[in-house]
Structure formats: C-alpha cells, structure tokens
Protein backbone atom coordinates (compact mmCIF):
# COMPACT_ATOMS: atom_id res chain seq x y z
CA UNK A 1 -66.37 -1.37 -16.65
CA UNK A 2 -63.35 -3.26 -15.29
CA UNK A 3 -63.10 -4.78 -18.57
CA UNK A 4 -62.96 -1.48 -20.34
CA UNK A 5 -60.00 -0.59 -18.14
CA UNK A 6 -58.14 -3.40 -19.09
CA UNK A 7 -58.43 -2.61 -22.67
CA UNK A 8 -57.88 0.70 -22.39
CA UNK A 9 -54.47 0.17 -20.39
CA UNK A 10 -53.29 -2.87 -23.10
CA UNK A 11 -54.11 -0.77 -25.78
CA UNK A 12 -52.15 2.33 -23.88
CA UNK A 13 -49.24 -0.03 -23.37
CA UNK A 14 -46.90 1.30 -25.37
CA UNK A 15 -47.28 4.77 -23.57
CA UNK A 16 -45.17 2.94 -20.65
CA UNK A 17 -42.06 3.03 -23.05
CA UNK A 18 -42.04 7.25 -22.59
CA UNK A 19 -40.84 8.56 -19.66
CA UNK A 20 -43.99 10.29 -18.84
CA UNK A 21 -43.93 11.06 -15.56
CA UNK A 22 -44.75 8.75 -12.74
CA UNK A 23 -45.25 5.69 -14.86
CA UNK A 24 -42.58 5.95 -16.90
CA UNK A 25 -38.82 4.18 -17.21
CA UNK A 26 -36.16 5.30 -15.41
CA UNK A 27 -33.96 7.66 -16.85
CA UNK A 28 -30.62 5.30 -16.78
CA UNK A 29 -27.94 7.88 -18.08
CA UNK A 30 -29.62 9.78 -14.89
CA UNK A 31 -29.08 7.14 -12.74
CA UNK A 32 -25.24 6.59 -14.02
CA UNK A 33 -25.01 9.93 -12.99
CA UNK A 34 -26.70 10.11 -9.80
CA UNK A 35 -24.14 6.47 -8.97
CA UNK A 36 -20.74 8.70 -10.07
CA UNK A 37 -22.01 11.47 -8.41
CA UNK A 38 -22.00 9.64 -5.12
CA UNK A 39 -18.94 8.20 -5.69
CA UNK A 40 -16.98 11.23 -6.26
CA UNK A 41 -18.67 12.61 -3.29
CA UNK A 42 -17.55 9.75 -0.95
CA UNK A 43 -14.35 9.78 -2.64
CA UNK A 44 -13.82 13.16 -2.03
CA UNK A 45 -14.98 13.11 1.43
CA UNK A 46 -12.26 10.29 1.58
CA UNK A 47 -9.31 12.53 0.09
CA UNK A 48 -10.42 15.27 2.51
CA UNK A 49 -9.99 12.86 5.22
CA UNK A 50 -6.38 10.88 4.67
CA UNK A 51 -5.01 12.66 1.65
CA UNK A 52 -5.26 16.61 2.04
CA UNK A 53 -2.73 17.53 4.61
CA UNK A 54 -0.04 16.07 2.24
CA UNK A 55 -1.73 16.52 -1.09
CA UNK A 56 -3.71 19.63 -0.85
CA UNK A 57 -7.32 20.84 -1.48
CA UNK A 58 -6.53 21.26 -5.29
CA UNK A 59 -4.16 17.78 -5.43
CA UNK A 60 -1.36 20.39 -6.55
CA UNK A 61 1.44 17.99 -3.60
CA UNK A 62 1.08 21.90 -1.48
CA UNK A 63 -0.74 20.55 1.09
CA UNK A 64 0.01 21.82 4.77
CA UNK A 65 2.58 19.13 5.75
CA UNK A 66 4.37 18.87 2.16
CA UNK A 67 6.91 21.58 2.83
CA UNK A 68 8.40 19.11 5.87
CA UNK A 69 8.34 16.17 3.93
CA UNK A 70 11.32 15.01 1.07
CA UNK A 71 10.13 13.12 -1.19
CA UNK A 72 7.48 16.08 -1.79
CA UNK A 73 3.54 14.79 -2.25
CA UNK A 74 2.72 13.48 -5.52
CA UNK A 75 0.99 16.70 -7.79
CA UNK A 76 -1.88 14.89 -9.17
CA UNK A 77 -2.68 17.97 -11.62
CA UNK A 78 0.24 16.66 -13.30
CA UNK A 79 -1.03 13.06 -13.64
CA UNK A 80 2.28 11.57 -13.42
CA UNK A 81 2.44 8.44 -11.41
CA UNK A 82 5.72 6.79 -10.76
CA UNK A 83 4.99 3.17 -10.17
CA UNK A 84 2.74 1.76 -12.46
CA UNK A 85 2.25 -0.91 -14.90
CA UNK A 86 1.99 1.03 -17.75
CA UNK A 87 4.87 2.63 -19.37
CA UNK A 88 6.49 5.85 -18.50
CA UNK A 89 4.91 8.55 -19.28
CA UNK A 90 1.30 6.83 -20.10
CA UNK A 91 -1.66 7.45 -17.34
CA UNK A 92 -1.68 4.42 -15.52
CA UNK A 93 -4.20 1.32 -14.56
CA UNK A 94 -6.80 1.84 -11.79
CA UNK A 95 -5.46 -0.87 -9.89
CA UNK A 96 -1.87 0.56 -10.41
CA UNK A 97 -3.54 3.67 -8.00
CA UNK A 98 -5.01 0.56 -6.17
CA UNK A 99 -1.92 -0.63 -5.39
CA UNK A 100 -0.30 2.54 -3.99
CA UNK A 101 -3.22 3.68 -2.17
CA UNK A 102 -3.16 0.13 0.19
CA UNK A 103 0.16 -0.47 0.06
CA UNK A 104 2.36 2.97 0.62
CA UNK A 105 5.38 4.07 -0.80
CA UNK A 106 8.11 2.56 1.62
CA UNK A 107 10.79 5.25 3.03
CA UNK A 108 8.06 8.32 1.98
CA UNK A 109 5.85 9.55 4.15
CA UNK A 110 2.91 7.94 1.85
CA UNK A 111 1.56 5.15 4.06
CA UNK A 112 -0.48 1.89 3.46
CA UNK A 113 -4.38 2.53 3.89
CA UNK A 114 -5.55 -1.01 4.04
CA UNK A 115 -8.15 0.08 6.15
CA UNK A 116 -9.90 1.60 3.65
CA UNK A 117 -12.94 -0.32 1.64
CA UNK A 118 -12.42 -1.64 -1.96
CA UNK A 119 -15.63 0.40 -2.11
CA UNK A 120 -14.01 3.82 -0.44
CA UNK A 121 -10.81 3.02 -2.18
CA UNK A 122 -12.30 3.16 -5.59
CA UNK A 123 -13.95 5.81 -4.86
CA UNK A 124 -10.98 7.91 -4.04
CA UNK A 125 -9.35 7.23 -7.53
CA UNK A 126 -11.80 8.34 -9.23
CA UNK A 127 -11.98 11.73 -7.34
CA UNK A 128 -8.20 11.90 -7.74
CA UNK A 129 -8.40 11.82 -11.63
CA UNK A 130 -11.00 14.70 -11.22
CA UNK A 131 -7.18 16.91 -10.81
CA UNK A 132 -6.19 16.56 -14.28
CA UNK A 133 -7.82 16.92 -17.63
CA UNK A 134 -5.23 14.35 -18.88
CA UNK A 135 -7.53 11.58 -17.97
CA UNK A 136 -10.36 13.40 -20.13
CA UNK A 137 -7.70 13.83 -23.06
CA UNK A 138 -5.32 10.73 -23.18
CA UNK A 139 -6.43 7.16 -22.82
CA UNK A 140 -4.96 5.06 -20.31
CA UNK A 141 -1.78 3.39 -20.79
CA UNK A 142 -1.16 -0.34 -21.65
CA UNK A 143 -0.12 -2.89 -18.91
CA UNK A 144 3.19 -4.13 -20.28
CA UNK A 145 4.32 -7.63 -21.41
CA UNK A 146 4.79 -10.20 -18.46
CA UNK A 147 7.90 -12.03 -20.50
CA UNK A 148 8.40 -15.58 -19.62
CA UNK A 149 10.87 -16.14 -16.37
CA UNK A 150 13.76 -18.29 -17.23
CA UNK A 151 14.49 -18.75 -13.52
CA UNK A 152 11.13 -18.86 -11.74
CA UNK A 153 12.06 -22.88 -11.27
CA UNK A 154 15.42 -22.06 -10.29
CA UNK A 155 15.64 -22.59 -6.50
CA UNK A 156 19.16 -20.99 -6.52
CA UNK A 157 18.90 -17.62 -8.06
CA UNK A 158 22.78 -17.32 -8.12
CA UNK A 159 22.87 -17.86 -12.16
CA UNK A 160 19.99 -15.29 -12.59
CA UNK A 161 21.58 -12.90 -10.07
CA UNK A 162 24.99 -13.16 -12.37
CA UNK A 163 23.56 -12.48 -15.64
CA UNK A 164 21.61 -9.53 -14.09
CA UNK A 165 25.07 -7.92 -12.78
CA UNK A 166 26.03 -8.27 -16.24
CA UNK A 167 23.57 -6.37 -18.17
CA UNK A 168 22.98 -3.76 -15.19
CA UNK A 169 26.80 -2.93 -15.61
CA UNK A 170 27.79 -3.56 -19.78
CA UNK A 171 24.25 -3.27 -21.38
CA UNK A 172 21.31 -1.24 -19.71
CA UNK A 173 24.51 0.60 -17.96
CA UNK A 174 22.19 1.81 -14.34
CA UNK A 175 25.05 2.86 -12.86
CA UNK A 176 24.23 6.11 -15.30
CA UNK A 177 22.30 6.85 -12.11
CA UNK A 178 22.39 4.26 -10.39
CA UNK A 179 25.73 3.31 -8.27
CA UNK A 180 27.91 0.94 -10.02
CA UNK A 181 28.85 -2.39 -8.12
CA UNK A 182 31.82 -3.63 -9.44
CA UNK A 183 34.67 -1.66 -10.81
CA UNK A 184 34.89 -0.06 -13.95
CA UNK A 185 37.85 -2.35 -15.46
CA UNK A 186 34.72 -5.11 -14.41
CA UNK A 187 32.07 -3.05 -16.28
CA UNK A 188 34.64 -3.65 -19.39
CA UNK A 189 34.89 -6.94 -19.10
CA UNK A 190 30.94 -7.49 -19.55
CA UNK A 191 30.97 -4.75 -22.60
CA UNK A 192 33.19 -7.48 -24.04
CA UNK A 193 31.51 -10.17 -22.99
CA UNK A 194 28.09 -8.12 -24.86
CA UNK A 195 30.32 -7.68 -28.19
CA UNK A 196 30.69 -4.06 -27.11
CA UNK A 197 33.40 -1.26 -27.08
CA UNK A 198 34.95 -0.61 -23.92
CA UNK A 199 34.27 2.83 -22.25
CA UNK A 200 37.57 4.76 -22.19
CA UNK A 201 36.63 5.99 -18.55
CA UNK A 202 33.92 6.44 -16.09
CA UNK A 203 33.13 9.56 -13.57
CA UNK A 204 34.76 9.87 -10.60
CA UNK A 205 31.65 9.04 -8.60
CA UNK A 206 30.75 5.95 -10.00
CA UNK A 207 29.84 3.91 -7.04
CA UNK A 208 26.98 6.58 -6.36
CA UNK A 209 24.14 7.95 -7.43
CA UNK A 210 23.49 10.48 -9.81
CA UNK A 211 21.25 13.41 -8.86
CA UNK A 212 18.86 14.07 -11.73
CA UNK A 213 15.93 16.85 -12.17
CA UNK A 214 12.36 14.98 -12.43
CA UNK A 215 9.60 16.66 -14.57
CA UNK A 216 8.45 18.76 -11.23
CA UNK A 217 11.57 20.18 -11.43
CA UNK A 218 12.91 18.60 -8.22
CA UNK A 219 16.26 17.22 -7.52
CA UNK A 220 16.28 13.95 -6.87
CA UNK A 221 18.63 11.09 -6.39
CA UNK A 222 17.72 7.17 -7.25
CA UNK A 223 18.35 3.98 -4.99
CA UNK A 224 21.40 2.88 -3.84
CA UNK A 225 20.12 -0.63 -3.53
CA UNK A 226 22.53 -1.61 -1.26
CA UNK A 227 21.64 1.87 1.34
CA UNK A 228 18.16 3.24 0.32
CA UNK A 229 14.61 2.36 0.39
CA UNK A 230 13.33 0.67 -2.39
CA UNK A 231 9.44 2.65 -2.57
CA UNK A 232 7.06 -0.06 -4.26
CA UNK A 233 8.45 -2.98 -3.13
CA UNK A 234 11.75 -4.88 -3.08
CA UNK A 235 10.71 -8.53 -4.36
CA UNK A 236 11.73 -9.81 -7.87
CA UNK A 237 8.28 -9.62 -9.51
CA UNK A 238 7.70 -5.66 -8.17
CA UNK A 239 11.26 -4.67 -10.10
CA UNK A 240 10.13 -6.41 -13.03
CA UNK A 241 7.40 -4.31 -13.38
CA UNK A 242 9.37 -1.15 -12.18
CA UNK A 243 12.45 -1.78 -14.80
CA UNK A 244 10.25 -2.77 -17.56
CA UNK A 245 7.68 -0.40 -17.44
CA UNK A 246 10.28 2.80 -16.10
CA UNK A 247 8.99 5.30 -13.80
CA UNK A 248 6.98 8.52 -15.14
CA UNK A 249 8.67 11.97 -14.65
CA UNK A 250 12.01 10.57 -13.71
CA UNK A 251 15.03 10.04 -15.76
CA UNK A 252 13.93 6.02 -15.64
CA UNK A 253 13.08 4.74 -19.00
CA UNK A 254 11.06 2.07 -20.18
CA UNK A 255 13.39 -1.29 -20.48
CA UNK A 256 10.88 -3.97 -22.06
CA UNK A 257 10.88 -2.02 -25.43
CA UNK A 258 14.67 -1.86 -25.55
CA UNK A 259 16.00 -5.56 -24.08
CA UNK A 260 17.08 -6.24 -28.34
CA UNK A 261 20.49 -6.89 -28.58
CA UNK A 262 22.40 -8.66 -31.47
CA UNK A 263 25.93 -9.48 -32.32
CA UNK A 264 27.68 -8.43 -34.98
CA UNK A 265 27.01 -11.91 -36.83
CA UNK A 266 23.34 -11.89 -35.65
CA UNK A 267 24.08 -13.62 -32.21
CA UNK A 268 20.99 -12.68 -29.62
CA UNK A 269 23.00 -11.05 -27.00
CA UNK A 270 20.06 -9.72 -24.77
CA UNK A 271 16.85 -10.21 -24.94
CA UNK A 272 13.60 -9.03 -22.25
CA UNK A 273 13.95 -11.91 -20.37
CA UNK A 274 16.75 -10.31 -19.13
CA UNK A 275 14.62 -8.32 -17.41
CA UNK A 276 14.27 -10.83 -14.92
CA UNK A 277 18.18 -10.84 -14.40
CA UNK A 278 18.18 -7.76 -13.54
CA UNK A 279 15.40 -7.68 -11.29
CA UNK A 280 17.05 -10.67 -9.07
CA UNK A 281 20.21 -8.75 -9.53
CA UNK A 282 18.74 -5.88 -7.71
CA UNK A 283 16.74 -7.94 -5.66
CA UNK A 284 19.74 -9.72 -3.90
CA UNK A 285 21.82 -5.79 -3.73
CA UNK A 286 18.65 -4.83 -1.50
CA UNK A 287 19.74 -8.18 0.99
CA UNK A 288 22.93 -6.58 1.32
CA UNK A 289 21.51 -3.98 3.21
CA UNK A 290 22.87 -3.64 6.92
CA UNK A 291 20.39 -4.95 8.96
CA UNK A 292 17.80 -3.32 11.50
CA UNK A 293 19.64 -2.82 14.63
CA UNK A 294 18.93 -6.19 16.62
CA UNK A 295 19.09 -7.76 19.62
CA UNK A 296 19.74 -6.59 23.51
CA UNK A 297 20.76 -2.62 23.46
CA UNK A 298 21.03 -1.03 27.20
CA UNK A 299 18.91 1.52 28.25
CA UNK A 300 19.09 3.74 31.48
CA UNK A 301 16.49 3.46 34.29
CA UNK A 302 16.12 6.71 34.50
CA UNK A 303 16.08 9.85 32.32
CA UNK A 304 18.98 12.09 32.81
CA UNK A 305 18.14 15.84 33.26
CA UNK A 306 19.01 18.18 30.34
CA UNK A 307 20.12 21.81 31.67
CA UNK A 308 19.30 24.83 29.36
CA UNK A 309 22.28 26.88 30.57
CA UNK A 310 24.35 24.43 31.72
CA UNK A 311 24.96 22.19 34.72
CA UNK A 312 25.16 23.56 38.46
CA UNK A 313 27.99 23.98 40.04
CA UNK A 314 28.79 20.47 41.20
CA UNK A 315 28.14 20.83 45.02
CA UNK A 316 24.61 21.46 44.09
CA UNK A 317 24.30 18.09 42.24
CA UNK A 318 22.97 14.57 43.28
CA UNK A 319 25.93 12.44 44.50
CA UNK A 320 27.29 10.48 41.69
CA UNK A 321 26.22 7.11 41.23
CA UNK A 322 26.34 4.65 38.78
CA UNK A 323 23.47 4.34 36.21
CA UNK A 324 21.96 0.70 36.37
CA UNK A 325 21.11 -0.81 33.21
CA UNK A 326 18.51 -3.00 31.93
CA UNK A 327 18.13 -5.20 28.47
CA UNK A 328 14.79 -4.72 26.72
CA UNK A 329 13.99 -5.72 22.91
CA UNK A 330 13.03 -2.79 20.94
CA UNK A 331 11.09 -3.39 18.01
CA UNK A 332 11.97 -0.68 15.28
C-alpha cells in the first residue's frame, strides 16, 4: 500500500506545477503585489506622519501649514522636482527623492529626516509618486554626465574660481537672474575675452536678482550667493549637479547640453568642464557670506516688563537701577 502511494504521487507530480489549491506554487505576481501593497501602506502611513501638514492629504503643497510658509510645499501632483540629477524638466532618480527626503532643503522649511529607515524612506517615495500619473506615463529621466574635473588636484582653487567668474559673467550670462559680481564694463571685457560682442548696456538692477514666475505660477527670486541660502547644498560637487542638470519648473536651464563654444576660426572657447568653474565660482561667492553672529553678545539678567498701554506714571515704578550684564555663547 505505501508503495502504491508513492507511485501514485510520482506519477501525479506534475499536478504540483498548477496552483491547485493547498499544494500548489505560490502565486508570485500575487506576492509582488501583496510586498508593494505594504509598502505603499507604510509609506503612506509615513507621509501622514512627517509630510501632510506641509504637503497635504492629496500632495497638492495645500497642506495646513503651507499658507505660512515661503517657499510654498512642493505640489507633488505636478511631479516637478527641483534638485535632481536628471535634467530639467525629466522625473527624477529615486535616490534624487532620497537625497531630499534625509537631507532638507536648507533656508525652507523642508527639514532633514535622517531618522527615518532606508526601509521607511523608500517606502515614502514610492507613495509620493502615487500623486501623479506622470510617473505611469513618462519614464524617468537620465542622470547626467559627471565631466572630468580639471581642478579636483588643484589645492588652490583660485585659477578654477577665475575662469568660473568668467563664463558666469560673458558666456552662461547668470546674472540674467542671478546678481552680477563685477561691473558691467567687466562683463565686456570677458565677452571679449569669449570672441563675443559686447552688450551695449545692462538693466539698472544688475547686481540683483531677477524675480521670475516658476511653472506653479509663483514669484520667485534666485540666490544671491553672496546673501541667500543655497537649498541643496553649497559644496562644489552639489552645484555641479545643480548647474548642469538645471532645476525643473524654474527659469534654470540645463547647462551640460549647452557648455559648446567655438571661435570664429574653430578655437574651443568653452567647453562642460567649465562647469566645474562655475561651480567653484559660486562655491567661493557663498564664503563671502557675512558670518553667523559670533562670539560674547550681552544679555540682561532679567526680563524687562512690557506694558500694554504704556508705562505707569513714574512714581509707581521700581527705583532705577542699572541692568547687570552677563556673557554667554549662543549657539544659532
């Protein structure tokens, strides 16, 4: 008898293959789904924790705390990411989302969650792309070239820095929105130096920025390197990526397709690896910027009161004396 079972389950063998009920495989495309079911579930339970009150329920930026807050909340409907690695206007890496999620956008009110899991983290950007169709319709965008650094062995920068003041003023010509640093007769000096006309004049506020409308139809002014916050970081390999790949739904282009100059007599004038010029250029303007208020400040030893309609007569008041004064450090 024993034996006849074992025959008759070898020669039922290849029943096993069907999914037939409690002997059979597991259904794997069920399985896939069961695994992205959970992780939208624990990336939405995620969003609903750290990312809703800026955000909102449908990832629209109208969450409850967006109308105090300048810039407003990213609109993830819109799928438009500013700092990424791909170029503008293309959806952008996972690890470009990554990135933004554990680091924060510096001067915003997006902060760093490096608390959070690879797993949870993960997790959240793939909830986040359930906002938009676009990454159902559109592939995801290209990482751009890395182009070789002429000065990455250069201790002193100061030749790099140079060449990047040149083609930020006479070729690539940021001060469009950008501020200019260095006059405008200077800015004609490098068009010549580029084999370039001159420009017969410049606007009035050219040592400022230039408000421009982004695709949310918002306002908004770039960097003044040497004044404002620089969001996704201020170090030379960041702006690489920033200038090269341009920033989605702003008037920033992408630079790494366009760094092709030539002289008149076939000369190469610029090339991408002036990208890196650039990127020390702007690299040493964000140095410039006053520092953090440092050192010994005095603070009183006591609060002073504050009088809603104005002080008592001065009879009524304590006896004048003089308020003693302390030095503490203060950590900003």
């Amino acid at each position: 008898m024993l034996f006849l079972c074992v025959v008759a389950l070898v020669g039922n063998a290849g029943c096993y293959d069907q999914a037939d009920g409690e002997y059979g495989r597991p259904d794997l495309d069920g399985a896939k789904r069961k695994l992205a079911t959970r992780q939208l579930q624990e990336g939405r339970e995620a969003y609903e924790t750290h990312c809703i009150g800026c955000h909102g329920a449908e990832g629209d930026g109208n969450g409850d705390a967006a109308k105090f807050l300048h810039p407003k909340p990213r609109n993830f409907q819109l799928a438009k990411f500013k700092f990424t690695s791909a170029r503008s206007g293309q959806l952008p890496l996972d690890e470009d989302m990554k990135r933004t999620i554990r680091q924060g956008l510096k001067g915003s009110a997006m902060p760093g969650f490096g608390q959070l899991s690879d797993h949870t983290v993960v997790a959240l950007v793939a909830y986040m792309k359930t906002f938009s169709p676009k990454w159902k319709d559109q592939q995801v965008g290209e990482p751009i070239p890395i182009v070789g650094n002429p000065y990455s062995y250069d201790q002193d920068k100061s030749a790099a820095i140079a060449r990047g003041e040149v083609i930020y003023h006479a070729y690539s010509q940021c001060w469009s929105c950008h501020p200019a640093y260095v006059s405008g007769d200077q800015i004609n000096v490098y068009r010549r130096q580029l084999d370039s006309p001159e420009f017969p004049g410049f606007r009035e506020t050219l040592h400022s920025a230039v408000g421009k409308v982004n695709a949310e139809d918002q306002l908004i002014f770039p960097p003044d390197f040497r004044r404002d916050f620089v969001r996704a970081g201020a170090d030379a390999e960041t702006l690489y990526r920033s200038i090269a790949a341009g920033i989605s739904g702003t008037a920033m282009p992408t630079w790494v397709d366009s760094m092709d100059y030539k002289s008149s007599d076939g000369e190469q004038l610029v090339s991408t690896a002036d990208l890196w010029a650039i990127a020390y250029y702007v690299e040493d303007l964000i140095r410039q910027r006053p520092p953090k208020l440092e050192g010994a400040v005095s603070v009183r030893e006591r609060p002073e009161p504050i009088y809603l309609h104005g002080p008592p007569p001065k009879a009524e008041q304590e006896p004048a004396e003089q308020p003693v004064e302390e030095v503490v450090d203060v950590d900003f």
